[in-house]
C-alpha atoms as a PDB file:
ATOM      1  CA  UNK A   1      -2.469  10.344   1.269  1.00  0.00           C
ATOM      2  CA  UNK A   2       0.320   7.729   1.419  1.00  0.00           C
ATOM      3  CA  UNK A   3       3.017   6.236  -0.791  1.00  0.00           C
ATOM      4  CA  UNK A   4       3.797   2.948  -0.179  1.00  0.00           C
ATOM      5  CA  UNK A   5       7.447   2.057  -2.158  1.00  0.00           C
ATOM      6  CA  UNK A   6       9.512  -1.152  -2.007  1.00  0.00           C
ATOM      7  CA  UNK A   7       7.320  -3.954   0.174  1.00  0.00           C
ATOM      8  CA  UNK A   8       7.223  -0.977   2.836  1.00  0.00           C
ATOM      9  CA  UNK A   9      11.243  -1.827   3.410  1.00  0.00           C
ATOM     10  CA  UNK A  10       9.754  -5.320   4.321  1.00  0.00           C
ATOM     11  CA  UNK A  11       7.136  -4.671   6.469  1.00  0.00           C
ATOM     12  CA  UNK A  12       5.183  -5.603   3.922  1.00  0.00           C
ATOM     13  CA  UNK A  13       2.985  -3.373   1.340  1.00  0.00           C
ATOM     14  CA  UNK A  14      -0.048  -5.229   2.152  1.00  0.00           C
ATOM     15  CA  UNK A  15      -0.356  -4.847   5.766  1.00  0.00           C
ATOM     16  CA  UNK A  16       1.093  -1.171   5.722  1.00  0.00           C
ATOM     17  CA  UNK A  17      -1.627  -0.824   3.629  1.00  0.00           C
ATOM     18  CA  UNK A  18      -4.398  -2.025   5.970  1.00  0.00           C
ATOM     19  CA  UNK A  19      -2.795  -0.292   8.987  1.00  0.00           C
ATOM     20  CA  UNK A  20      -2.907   2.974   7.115  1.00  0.00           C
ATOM     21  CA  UNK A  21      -6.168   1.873   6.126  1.00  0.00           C
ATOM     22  CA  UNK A  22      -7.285   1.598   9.841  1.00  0.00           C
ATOM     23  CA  UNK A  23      -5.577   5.332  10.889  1.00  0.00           C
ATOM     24  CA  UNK A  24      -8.007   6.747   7.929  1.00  0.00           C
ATOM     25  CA  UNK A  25      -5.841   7.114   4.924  1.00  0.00           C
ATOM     26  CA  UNK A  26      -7.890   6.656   2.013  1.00  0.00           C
ATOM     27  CA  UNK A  27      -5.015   7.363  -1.199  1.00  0.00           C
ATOM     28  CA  UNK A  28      -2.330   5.520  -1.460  1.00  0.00           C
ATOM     29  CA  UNK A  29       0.989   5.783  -4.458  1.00  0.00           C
ATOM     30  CA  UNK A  30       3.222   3.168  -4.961  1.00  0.00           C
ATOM     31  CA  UNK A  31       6.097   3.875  -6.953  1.00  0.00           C
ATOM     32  CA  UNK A  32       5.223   0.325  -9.417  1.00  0.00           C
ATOM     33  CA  UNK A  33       2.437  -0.392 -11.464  1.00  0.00           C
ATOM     34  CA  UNK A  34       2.694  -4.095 -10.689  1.00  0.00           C
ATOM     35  CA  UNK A  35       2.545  -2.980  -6.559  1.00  0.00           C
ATOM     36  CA  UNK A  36      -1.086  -0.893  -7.100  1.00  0.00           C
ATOM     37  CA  UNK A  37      -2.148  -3.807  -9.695  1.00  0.00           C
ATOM     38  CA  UNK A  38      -1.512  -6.507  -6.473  1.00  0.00           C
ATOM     39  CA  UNK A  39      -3.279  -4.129  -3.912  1.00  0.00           C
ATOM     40  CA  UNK A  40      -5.862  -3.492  -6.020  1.00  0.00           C
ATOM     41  CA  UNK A  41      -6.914  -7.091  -6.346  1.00  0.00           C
ATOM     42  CA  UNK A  42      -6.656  -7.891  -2.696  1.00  0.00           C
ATOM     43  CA  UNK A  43      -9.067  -5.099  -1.685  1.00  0.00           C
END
């Protein structure tokens, strides 16, 4: 499980995501409904 909060302090909440992705995290919380709404659609 991760949580994901603010763009990832601008590393970006898209590729933190996919990294994260990569190391075998499978949940992930973000703190805005608009942030999971954007990941969602680019998965």
């Amino acid at each position: 499980m991760s949580v994901i909060k603010g763009d990832a302090y601008g590393h970006g909440i898209q590729e933190c995501m996919e990294i994260l992705k990569k190391s075998g995290c499978r949940h992930f919380y973000v703190a805005r409904l608009e942030d999971a709404i954007n990941l969602r659609k680019k998965e």
